[in-house]
PDB file of N, CA and C in Angstrom:
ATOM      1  N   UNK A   1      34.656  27.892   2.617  1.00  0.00           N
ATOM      2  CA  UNK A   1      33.964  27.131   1.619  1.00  0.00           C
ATOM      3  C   UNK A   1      34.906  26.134   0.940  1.00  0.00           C
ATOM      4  N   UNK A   2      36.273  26.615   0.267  1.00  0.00           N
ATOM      5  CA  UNK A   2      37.056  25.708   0.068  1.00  0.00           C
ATOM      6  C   UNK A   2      37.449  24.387   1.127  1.00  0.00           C
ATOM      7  N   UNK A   3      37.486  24.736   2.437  1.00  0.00           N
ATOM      8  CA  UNK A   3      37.350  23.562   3.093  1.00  0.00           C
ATOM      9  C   UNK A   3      36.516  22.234   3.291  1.00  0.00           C
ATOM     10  N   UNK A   4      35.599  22.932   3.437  1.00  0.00           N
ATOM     11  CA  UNK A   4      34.257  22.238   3.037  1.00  0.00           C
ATOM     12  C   UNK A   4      34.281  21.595   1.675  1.00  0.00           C
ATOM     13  N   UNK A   5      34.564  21.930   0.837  1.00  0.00           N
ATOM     14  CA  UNK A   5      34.670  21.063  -0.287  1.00  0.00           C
ATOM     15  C   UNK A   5      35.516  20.321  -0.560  1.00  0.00           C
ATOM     16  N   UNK A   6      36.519  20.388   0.202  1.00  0.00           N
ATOM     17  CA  UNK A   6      37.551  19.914   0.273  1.00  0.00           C
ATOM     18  C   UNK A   6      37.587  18.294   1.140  1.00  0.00           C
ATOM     19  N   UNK A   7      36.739  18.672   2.462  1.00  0.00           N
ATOM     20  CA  UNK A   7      36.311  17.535   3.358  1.00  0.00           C
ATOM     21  C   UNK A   7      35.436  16.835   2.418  1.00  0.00           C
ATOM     22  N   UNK A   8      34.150  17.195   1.809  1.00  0.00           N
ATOM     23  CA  UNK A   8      33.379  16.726   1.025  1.00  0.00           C
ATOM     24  C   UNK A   8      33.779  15.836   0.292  1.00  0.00           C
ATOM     25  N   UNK A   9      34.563  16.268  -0.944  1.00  0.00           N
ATOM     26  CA  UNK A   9      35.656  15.182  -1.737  1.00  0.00           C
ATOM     27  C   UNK A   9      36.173  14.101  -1.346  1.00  0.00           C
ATOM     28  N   UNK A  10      36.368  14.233  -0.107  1.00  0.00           N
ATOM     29  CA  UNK A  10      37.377  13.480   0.529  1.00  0.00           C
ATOM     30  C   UNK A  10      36.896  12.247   1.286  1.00  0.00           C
ATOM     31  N   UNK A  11      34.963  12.441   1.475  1.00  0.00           N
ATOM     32  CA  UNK A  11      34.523  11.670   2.242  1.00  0.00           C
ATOM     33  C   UNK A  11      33.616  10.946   1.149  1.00  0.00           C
ATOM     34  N   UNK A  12      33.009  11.983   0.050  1.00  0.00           N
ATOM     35  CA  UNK A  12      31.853  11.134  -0.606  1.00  0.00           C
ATOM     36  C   UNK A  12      32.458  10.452  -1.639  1.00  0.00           C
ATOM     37  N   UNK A  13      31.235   9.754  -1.993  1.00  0.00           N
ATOM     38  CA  UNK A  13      31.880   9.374  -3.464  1.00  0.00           C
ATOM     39  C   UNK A  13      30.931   9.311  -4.504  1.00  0.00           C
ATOM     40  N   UNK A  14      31.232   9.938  -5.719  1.00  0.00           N
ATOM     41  CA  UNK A  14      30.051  10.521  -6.669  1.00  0.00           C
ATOM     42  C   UNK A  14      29.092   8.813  -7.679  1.00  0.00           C
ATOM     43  N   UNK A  15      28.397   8.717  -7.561  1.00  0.00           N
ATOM     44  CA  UNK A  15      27.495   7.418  -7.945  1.00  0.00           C
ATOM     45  C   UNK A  15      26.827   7.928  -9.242  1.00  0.00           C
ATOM     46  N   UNK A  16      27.377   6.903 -10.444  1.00  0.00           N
ATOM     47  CA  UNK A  16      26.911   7.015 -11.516  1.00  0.00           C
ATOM     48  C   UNK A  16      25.465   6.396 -11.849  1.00  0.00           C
ATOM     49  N   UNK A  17      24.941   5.926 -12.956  1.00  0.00           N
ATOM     50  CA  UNK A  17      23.742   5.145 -13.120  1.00  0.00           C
ATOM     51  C   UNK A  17      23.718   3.838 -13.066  1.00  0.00           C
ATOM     52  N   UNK A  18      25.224   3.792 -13.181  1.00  0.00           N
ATOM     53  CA  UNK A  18      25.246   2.099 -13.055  1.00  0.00           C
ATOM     54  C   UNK A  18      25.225   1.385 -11.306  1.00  0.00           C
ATOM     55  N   UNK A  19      25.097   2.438 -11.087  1.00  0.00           N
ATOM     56  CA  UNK A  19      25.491   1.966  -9.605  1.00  0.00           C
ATOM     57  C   UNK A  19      23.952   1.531  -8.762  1.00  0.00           C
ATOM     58  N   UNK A  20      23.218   2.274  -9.809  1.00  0.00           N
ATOM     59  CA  UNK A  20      21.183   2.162  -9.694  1.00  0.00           C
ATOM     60  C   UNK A  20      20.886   0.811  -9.776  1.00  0.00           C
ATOM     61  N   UNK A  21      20.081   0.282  -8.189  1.00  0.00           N
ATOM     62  CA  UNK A  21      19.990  -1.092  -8.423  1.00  0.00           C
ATOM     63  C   UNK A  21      19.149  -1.402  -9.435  1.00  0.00           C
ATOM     64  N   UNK A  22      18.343  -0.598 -10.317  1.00  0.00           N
ATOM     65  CA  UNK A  22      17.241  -0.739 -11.092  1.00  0.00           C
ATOM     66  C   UNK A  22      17.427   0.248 -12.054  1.00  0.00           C
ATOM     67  N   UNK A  23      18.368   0.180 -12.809  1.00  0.00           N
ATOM     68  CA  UNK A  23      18.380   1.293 -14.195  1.00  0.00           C
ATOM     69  C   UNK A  23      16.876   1.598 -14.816  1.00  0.00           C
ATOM     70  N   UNK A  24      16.674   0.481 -15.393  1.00  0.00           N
ATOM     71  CA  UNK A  24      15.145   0.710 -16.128  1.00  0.00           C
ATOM     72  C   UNK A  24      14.066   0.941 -15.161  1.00  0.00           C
ATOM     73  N   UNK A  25      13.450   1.637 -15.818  1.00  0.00           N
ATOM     74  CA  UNK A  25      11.546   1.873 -15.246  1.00  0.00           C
ATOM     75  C   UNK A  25      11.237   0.662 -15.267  1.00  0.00           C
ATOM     76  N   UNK A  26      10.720  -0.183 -16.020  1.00  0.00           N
ATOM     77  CA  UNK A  26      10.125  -1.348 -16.351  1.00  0.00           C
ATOM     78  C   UNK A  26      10.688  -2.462 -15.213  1.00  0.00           C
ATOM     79  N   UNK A  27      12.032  -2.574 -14.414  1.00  0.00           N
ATOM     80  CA  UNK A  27      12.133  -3.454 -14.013  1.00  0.00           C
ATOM     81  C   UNK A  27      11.367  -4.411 -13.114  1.00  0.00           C
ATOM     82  N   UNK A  28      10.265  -3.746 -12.652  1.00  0.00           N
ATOM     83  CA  UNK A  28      10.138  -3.989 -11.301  1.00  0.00           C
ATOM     84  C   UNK A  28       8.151  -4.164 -11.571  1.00  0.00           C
ATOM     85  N   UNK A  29       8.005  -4.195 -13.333  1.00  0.00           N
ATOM     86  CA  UNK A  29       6.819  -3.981 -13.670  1.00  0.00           C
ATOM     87  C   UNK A  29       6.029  -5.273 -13.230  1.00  0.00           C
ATOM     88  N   UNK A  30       6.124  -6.362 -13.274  1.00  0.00           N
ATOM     89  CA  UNK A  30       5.962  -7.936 -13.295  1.00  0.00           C
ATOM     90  C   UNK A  30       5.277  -8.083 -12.076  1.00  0.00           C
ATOM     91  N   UNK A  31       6.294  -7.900 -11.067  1.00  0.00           N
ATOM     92  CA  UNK A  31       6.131  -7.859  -9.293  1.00  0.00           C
ATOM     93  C   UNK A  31       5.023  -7.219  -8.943  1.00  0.00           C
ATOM     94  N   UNK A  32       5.297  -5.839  -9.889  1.00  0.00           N
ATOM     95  CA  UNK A  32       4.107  -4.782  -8.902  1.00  0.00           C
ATOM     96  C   UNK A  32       2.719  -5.379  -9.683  1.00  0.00           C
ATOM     97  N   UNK A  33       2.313  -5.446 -10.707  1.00  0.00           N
ATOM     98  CA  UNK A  33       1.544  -6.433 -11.699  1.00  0.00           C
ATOM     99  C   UNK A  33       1.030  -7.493 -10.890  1.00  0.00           C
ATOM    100  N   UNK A  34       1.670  -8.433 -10.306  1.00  0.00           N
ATOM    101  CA  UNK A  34       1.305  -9.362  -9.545  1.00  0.00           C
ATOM    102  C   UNK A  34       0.563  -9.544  -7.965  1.00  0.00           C
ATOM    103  N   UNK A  35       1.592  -8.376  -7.562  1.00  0.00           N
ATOM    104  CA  UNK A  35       1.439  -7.717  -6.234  1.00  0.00           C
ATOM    105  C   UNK A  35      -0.446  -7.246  -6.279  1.00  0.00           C
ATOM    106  N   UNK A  36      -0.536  -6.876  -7.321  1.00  0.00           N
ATOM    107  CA  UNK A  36      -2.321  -5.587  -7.110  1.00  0.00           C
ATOM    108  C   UNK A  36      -2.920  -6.701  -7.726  1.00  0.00           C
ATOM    109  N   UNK A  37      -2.771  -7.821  -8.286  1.00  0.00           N
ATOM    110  CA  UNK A  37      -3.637  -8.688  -8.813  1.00  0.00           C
ATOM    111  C   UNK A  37      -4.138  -9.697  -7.354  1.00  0.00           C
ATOM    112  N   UNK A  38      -3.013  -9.818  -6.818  1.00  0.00           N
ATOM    113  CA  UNK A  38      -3.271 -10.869  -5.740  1.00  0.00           C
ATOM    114  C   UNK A  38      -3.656  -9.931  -4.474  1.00  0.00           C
ATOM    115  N   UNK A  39      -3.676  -8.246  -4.442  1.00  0.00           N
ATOM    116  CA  UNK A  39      -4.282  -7.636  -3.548  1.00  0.00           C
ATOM    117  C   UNK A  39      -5.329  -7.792  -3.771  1.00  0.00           C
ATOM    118  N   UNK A  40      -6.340  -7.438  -5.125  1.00  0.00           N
ATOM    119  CA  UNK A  40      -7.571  -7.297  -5.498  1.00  0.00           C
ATOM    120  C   UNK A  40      -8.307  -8.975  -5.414  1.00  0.00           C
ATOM    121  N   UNK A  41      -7.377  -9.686  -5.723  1.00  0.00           N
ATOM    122  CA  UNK A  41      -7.893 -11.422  -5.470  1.00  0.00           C
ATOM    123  C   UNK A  41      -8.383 -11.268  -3.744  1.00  0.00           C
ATOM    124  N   UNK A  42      -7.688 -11.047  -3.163  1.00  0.00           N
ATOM    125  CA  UNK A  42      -7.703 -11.279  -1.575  1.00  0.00           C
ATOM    126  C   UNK A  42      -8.838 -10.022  -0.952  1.00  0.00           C
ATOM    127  N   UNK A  43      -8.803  -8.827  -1.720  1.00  0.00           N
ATOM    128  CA  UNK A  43     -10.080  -7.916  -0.984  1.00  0.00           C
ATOM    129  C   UNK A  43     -11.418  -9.007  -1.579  1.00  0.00           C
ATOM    130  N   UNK A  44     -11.615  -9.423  -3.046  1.00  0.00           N
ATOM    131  CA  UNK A  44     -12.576 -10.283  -3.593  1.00  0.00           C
ATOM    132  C   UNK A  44     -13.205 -11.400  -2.913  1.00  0.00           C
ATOM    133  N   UNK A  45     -11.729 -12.154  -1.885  1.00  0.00           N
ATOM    134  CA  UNK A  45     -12.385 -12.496  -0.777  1.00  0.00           C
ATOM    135  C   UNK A  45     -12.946 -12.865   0.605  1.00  0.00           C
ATOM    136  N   UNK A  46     -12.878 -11.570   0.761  1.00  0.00           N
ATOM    137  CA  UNK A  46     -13.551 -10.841   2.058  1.00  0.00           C
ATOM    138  C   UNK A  46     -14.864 -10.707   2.293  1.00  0.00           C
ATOM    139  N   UNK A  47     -15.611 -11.088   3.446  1.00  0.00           N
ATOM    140  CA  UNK A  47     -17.081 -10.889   3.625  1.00  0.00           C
ATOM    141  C   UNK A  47     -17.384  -9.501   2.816  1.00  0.00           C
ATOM    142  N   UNK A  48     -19.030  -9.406   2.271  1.00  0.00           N
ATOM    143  CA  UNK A  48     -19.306  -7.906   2.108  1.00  0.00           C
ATOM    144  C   UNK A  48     -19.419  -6.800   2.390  1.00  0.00           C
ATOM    145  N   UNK A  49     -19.192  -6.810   4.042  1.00  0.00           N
ATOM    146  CA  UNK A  49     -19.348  -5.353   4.686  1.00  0.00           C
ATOM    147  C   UNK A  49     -17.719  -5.212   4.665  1.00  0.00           C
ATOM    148  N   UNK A  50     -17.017  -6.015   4.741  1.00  0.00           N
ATOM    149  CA  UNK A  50     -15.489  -5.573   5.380  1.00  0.00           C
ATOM    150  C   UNK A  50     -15.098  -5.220   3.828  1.00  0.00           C
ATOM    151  N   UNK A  51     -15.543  -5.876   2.737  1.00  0.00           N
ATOM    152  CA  UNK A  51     -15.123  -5.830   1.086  1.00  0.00           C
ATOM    153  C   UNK A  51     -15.565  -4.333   0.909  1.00  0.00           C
ATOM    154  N   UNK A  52     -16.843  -4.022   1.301  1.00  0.00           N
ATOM    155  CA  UNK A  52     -17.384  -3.021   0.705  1.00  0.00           C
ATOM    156  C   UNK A  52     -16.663  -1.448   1.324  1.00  0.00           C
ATOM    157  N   UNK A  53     -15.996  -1.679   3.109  1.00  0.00           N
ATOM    158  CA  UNK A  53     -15.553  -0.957   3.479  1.00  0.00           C
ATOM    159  C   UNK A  53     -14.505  -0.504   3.075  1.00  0.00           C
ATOM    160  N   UNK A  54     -13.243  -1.641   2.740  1.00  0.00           N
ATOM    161  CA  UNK A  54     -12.133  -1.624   2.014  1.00  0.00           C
ATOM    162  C   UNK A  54     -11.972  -0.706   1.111  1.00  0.00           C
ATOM    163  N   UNK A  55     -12.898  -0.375  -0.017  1.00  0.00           N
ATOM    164  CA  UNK A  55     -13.468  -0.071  -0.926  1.00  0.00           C
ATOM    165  C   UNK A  55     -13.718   1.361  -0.683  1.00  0.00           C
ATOM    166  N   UNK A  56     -14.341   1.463  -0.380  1.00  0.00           N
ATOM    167  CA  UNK A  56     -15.213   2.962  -0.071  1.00  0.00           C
ATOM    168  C   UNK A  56     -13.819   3.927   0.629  1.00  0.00           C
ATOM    169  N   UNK A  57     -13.067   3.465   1.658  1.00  0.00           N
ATOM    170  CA  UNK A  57     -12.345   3.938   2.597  1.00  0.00           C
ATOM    171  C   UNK A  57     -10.884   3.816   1.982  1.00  0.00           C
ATOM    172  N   UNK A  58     -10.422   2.675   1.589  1.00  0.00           N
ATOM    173  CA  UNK A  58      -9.241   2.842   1.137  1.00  0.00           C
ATOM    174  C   UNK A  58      -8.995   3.147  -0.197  1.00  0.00           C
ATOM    175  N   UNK A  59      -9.775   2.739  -1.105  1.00  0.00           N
ATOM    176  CA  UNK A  59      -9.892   2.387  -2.402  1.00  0.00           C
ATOM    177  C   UNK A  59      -9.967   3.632  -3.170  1.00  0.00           C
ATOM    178  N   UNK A  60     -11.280   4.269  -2.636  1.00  0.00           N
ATOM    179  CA  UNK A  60     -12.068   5.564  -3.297  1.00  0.00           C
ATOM    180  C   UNK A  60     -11.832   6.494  -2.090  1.00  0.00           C
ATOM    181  N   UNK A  61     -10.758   6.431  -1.150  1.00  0.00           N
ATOM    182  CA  UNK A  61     -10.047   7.631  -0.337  1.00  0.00           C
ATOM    183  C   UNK A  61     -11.556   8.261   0.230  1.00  0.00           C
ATOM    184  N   UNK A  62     -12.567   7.742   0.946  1.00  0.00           N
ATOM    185  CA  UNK A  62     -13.958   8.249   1.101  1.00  0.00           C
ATOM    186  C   UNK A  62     -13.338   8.530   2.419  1.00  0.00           C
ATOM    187  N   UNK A  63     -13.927   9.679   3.397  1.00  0.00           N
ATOM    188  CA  UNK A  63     -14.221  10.213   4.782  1.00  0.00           C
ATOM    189  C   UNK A  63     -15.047   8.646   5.252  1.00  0.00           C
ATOM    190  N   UNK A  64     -14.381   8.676   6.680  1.00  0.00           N
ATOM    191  CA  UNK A  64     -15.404   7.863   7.531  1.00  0.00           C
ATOM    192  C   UNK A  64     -16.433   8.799   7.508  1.00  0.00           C
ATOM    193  N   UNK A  65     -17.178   9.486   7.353  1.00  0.00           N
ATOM    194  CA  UNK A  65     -18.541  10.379   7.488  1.00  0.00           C
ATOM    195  C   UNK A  65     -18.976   9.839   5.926  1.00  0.00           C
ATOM    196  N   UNK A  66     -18.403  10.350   5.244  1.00  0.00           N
ATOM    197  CA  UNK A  66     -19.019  10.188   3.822  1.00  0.00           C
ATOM    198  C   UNK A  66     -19.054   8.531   3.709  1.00  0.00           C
ATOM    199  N   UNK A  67     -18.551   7.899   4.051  1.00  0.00           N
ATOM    200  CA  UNK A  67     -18.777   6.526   4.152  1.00  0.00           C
ATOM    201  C   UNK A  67     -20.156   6.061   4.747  1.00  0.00           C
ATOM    202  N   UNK A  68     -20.284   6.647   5.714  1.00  0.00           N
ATOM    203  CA  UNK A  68     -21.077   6.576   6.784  1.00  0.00           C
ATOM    204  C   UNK A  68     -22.337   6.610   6.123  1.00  0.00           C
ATOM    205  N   UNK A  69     -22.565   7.719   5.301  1.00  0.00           N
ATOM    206  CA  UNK A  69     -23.817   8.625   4.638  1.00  0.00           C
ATOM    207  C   UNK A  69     -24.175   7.331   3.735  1.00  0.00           C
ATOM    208  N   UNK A  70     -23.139   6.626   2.880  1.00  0.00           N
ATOM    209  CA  UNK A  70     -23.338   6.259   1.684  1.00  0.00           C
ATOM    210  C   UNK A  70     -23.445   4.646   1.769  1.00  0.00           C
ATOM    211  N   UNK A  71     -23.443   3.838   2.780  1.00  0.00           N
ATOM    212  CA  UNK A  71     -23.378   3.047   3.447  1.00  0.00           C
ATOM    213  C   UNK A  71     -24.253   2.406   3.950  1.00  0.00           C
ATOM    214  N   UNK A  72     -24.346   3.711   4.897  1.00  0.00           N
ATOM    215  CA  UNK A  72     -25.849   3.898   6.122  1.00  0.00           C
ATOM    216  C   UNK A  72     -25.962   2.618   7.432  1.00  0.00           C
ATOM    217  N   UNK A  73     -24.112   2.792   7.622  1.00  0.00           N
ATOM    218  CA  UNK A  73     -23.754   2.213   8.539  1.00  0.00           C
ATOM    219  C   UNK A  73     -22.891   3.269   9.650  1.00  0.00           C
ATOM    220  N   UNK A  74     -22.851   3.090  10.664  1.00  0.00           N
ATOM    221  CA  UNK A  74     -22.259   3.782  11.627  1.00  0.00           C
ATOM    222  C   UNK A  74     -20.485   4.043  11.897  1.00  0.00           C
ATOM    223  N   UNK A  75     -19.804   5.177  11.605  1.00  0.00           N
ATOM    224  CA  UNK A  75     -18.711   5.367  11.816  1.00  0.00           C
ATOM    225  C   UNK A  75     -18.189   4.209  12.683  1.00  0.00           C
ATOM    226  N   UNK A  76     -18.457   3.776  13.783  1.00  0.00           N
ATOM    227  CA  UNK A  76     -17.826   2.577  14.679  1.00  0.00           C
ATOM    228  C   UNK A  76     -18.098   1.680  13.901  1.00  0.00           C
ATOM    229  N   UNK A  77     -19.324   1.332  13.285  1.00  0.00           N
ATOM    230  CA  UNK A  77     -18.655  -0.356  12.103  1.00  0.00           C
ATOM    231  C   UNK A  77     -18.156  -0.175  11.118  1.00  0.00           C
ATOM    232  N   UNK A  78     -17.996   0.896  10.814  1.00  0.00           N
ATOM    233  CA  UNK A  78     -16.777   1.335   9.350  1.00  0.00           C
ATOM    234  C   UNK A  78     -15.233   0.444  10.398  1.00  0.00           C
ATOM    235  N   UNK A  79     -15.249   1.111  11.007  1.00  0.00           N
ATOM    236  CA  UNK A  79     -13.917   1.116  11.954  1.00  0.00           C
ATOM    237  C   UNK A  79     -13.691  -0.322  11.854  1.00  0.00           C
ATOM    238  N   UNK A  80     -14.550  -0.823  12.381  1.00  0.00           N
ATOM    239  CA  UNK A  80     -14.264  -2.236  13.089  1.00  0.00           C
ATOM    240  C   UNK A  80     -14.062  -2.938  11.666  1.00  0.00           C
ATOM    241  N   UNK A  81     -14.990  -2.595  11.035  1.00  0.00           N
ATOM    242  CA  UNK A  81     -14.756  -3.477   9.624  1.00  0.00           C
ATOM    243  C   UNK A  81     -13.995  -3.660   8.995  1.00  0.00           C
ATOM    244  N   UNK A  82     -13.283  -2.247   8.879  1.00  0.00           N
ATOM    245  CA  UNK A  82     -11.902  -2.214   8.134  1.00  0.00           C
ATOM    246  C   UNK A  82     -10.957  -2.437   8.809  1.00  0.00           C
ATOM    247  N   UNK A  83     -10.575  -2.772  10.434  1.00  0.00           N
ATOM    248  CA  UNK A  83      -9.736  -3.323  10.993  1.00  0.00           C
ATOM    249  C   UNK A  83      -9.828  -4.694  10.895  1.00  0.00           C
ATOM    250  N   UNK A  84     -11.024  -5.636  10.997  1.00  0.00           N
ATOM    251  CA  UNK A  84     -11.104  -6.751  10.568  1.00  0.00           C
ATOM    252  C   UNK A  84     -10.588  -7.041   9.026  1.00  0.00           C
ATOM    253  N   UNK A  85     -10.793  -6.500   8.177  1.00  0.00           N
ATOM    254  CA  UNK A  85     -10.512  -5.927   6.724  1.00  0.00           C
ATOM    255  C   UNK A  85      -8.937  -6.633   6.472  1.00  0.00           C
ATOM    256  N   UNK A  86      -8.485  -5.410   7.243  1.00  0.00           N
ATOM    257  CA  UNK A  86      -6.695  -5.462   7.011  1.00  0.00           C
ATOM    258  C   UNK A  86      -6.453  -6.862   7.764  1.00  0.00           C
ATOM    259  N   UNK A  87      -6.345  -7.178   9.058  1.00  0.00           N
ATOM    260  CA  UNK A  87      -6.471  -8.520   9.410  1.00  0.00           C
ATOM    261  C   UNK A  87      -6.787  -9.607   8.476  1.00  0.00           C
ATOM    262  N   UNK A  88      -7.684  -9.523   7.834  1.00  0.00           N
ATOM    263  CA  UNK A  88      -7.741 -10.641   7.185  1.00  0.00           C
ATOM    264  C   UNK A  88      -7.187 -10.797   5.634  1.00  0.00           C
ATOM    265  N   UNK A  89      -6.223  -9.601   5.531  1.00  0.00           N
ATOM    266  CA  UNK A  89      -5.705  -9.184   4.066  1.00  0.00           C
ATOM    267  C   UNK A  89      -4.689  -9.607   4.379  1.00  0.00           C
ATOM    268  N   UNK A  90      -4.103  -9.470   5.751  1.00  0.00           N
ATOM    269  CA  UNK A  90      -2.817  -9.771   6.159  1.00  0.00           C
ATOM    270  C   UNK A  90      -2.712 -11.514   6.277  1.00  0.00           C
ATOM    271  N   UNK A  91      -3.766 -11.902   6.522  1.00  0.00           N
ATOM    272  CA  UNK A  91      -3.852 -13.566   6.557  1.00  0.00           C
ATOM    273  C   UNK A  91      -3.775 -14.182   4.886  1.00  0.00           C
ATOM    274  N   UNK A  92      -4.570 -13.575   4.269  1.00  0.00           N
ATOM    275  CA  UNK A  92      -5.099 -14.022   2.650  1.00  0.00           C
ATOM    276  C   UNK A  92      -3.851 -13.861   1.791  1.00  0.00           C
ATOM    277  N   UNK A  93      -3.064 -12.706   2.081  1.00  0.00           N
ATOM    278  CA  UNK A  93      -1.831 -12.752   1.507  1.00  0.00           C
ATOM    279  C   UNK A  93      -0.675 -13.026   1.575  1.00  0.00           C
ATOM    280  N   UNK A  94      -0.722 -13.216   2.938  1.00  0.00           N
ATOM    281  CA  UNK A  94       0.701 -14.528   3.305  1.00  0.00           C
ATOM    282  C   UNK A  94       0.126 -15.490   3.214  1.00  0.00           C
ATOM    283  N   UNK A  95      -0.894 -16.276   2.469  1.00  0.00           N
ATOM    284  CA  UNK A  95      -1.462 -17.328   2.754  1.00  0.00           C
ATOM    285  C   UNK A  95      -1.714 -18.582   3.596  1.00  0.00           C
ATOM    286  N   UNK A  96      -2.251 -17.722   5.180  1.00  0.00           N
ATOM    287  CA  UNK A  96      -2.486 -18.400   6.279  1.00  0.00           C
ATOM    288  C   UNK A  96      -4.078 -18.745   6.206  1.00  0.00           C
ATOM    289  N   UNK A  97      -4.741 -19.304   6.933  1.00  0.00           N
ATOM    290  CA  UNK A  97      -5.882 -19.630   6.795  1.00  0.00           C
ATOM    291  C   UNK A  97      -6.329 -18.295   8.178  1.00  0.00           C
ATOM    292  N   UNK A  98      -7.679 -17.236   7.628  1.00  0.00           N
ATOM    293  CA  UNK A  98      -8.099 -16.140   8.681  1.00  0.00           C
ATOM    294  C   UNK A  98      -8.877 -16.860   9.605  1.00  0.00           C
TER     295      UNK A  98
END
């Protein structure tokens, strides 16, 4: 065991708080603030079945079944929808034209 601690010492090196690229909680509040404003801008505009899927499935963590029920659309256009969905979230927010 003394060896081992011994190698240990010898290799690590102990990291204080200053060494934290982000001391404060708050730093990083602005970004993420901005980040869910311009997510929720970009689901806002999405056709209504792919908006509404987004929603139900990612949003409110719903089962493709319970989606399905509440919907009263078919597990395969949940699917497709919300793959079209992300596709076009991925366009809206790097701001490419979908």
């Amino acid at each position: 065991m003394l060896r081992r601690h011994t190698r240990q010492k010898a290799r690590e090196i102990e990291l204080s708080a200053e060494h934290e690229t982000f001391a404060e909680a708050p730093a990083n509040l602005d970004s993420t603030i901005s980040a869910e404003l311009a997510l929720v801008g970009a689901i806002d505009k999405l056709p209504p079945d792919q908006r509404d899927a987004v929603r139900m499935l990612k949003l409110n963590e719903m089962s493709l079944k319970e989606a399905s029920k509440a919907s009263g659309r078919s597990i395969v256009a949940l699917k497709v929808a919300i793959h079209r969905a992300i596709k076009n979230l991925r366009h809206l927010l790097k701001g490419e034209p979908s």
